[in-house]
Protein backbone atom coordinates (compact mmCIF):
# COMPACT_ATOMS: atom_id res chain seq x y z
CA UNK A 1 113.87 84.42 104.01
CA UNK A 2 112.57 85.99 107.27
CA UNK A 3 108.89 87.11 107.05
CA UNK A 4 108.53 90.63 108.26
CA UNK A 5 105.40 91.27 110.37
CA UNK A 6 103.38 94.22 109.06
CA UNK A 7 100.13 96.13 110.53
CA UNK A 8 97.39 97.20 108.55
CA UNK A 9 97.26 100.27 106.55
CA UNK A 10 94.77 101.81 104.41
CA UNK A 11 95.72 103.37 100.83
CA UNK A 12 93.62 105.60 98.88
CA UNK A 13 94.15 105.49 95.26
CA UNK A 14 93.34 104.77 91.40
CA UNK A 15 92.38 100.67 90.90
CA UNK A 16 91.33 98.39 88.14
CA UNK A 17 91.53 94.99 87.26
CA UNK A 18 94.02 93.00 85.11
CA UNK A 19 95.68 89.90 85.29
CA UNK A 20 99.38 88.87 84.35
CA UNK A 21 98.83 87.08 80.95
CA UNK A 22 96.98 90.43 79.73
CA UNK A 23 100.20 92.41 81.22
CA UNK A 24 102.65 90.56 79.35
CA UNK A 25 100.73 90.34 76.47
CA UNK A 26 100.89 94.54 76.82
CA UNK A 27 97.28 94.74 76.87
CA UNK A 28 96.93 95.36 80.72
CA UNK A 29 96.62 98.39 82.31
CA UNK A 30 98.94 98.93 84.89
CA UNK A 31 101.36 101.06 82.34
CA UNK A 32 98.12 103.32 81.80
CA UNK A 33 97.66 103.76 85.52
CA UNK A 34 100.77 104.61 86.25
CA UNK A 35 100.73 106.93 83.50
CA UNK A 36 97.41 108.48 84.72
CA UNK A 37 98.78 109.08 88.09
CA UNK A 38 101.75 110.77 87.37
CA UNK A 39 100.26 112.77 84.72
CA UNK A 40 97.36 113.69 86.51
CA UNK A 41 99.06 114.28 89.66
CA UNK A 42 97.27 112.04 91.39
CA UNK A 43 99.86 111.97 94.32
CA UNK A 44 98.97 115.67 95.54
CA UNK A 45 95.19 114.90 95.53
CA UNK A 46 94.92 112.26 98.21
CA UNK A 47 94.61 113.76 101.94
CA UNK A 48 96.35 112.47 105.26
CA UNK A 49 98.67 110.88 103.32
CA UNK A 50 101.27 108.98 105.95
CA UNK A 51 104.51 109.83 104.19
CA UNK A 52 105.74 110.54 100.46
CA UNK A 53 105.87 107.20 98.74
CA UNK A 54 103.81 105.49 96.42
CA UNK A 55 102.34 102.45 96.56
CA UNK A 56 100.99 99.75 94.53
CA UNK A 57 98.11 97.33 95.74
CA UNK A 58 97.51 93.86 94.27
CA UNK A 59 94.73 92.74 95.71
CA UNK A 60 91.32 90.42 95.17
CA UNK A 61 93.22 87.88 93.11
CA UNK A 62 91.28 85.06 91.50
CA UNK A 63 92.98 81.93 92.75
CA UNK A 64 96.73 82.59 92.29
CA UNK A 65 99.46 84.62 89.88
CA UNK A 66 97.50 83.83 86.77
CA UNK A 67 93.98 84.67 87.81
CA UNK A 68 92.62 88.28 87.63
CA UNK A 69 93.52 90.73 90.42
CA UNK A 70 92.99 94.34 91.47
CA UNK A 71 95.76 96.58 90.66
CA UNK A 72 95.77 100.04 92.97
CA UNK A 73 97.79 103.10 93.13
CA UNK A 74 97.83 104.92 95.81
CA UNK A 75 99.41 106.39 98.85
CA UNK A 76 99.53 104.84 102.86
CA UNK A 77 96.87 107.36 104.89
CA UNK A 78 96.63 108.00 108.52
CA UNK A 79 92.56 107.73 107.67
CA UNK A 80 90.63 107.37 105.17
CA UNK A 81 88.77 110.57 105.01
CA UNK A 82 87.75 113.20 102.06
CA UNK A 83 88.38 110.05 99.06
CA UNK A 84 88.62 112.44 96.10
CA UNK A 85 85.85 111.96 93.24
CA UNK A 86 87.34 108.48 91.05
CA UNK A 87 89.70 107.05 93.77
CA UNK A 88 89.01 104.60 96.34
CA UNK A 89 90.36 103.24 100.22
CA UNK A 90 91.54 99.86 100.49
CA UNK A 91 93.04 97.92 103.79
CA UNK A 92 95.73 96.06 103.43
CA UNK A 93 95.81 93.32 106.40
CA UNK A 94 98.35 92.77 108.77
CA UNK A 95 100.40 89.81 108.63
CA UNK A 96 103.51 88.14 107.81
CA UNK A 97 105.22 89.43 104.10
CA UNK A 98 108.09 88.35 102.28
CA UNK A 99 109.83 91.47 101.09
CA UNK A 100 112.41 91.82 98.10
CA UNK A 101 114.63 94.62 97.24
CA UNK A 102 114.88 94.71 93.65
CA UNK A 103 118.28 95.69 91.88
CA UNK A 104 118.47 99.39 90.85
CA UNK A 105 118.09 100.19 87.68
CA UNK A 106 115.44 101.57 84.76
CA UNK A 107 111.88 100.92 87.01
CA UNK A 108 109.63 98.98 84.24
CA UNK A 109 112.96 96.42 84.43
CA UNK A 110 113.01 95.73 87.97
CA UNK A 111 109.89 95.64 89.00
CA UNK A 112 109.43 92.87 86.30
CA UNK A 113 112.47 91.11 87.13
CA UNK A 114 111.71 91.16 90.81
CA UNK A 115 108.27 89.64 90.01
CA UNK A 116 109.99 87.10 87.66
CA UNK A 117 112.20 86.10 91.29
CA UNK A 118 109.20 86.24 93.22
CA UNK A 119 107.09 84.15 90.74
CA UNK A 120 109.40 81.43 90.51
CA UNK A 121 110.03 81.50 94.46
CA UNK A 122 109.79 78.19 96.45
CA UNK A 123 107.47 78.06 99.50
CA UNK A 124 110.72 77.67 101.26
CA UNK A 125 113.15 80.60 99.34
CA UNK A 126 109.33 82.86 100.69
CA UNK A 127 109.51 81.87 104.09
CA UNK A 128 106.54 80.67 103.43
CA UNK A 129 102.89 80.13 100.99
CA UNK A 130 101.50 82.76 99.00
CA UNK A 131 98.27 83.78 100.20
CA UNK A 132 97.24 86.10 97.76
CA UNK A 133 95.57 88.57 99.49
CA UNK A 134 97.31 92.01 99.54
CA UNK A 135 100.55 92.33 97.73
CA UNK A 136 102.10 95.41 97.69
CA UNK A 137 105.11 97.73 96.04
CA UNK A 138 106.53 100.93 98.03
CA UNK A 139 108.00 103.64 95.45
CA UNK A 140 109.78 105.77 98.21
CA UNK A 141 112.88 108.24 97.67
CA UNK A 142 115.10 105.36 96.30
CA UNK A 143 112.40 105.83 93.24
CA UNK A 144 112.37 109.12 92.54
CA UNK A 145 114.29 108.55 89.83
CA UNK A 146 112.53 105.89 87.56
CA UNK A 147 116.00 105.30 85.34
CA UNK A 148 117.47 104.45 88.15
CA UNK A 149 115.28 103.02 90.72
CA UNK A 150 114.54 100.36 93.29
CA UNK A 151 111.80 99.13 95.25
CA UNK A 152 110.43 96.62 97.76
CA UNK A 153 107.86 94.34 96.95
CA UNK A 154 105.60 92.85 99.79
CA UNK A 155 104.37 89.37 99.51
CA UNK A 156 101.58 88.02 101.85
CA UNK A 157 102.30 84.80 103.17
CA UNK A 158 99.83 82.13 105.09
């Protein structure tokens, strides 16, 4: 895989922590936030937003995949100015990312499934090693519609 080079960005946003064993046990909380920021219309709040999509930060993680991490979402801004009451900036930093395209289908499937590919990766099938700093997942127009969705998933590499 070729690395794509990405610059910075700041996203404004909902975050909390979790970790994957509390996910797949179903006692994380990245279901909730999602469902908090759709139903709350979280989207519409957050000023000089860059373009339409979503995103989803992973960020902070303890060590590697099975340590704790900071789960955000958000939306790319053009500054990070007026943060609504409850949400928060972060920076993701430049660098080189691995980026899968998931398959299309029902979103909670292949976001998971693309995880799954990532996951089991070699250093070599990533174009190179995790660094788990910023991880991210754009929701643009291909996701509008979450039964039949797909996404790209940004890895940060060394």
């Amino acid at each position: 895989m070729n690395p794509a080079v990405i610059e910075g960005f700041t996203v404004i946003g909902i975050e909390a922590r979790t970790g994957n064993a509390r996910e797949m046990a179903g006692t994380g909380i990245i279901a909730k936030q999602w469902g908090r920021f759709i139903g709350e219309n979280l989207l519409a709040q957050i000023p000089n937003r860059s373009d339409g999509a979503i995103l989803a930060v992973y960020s902070d993680y303890e060590g590697d995949k099975d340590g704790e991490y900071s789960f955000m979402i958000g939306a790319c801004v053009k500054a990070a100015m007026g943060i609504p009451a409850g949400m928060m900036a972060r920076k993701v930093p430049a660098g080189h990312y691995a980026v899968f395209t998931s398959e299309r289908g029902p979103v909670e499937k292949i976001v998971v499934e693309t995880w799954q590919k990532i996951w089991s990766a070699t250093n070599a099938e990533l174009g190179g090693q995790r660094a788990y700093s910023a991880d991210f997942e754009i929701y643009d127009e291909r996701a509008r519609d979450p039964k039949n969705a797909q996404v790209d998933i940004y890895v940060a590499l060394k």
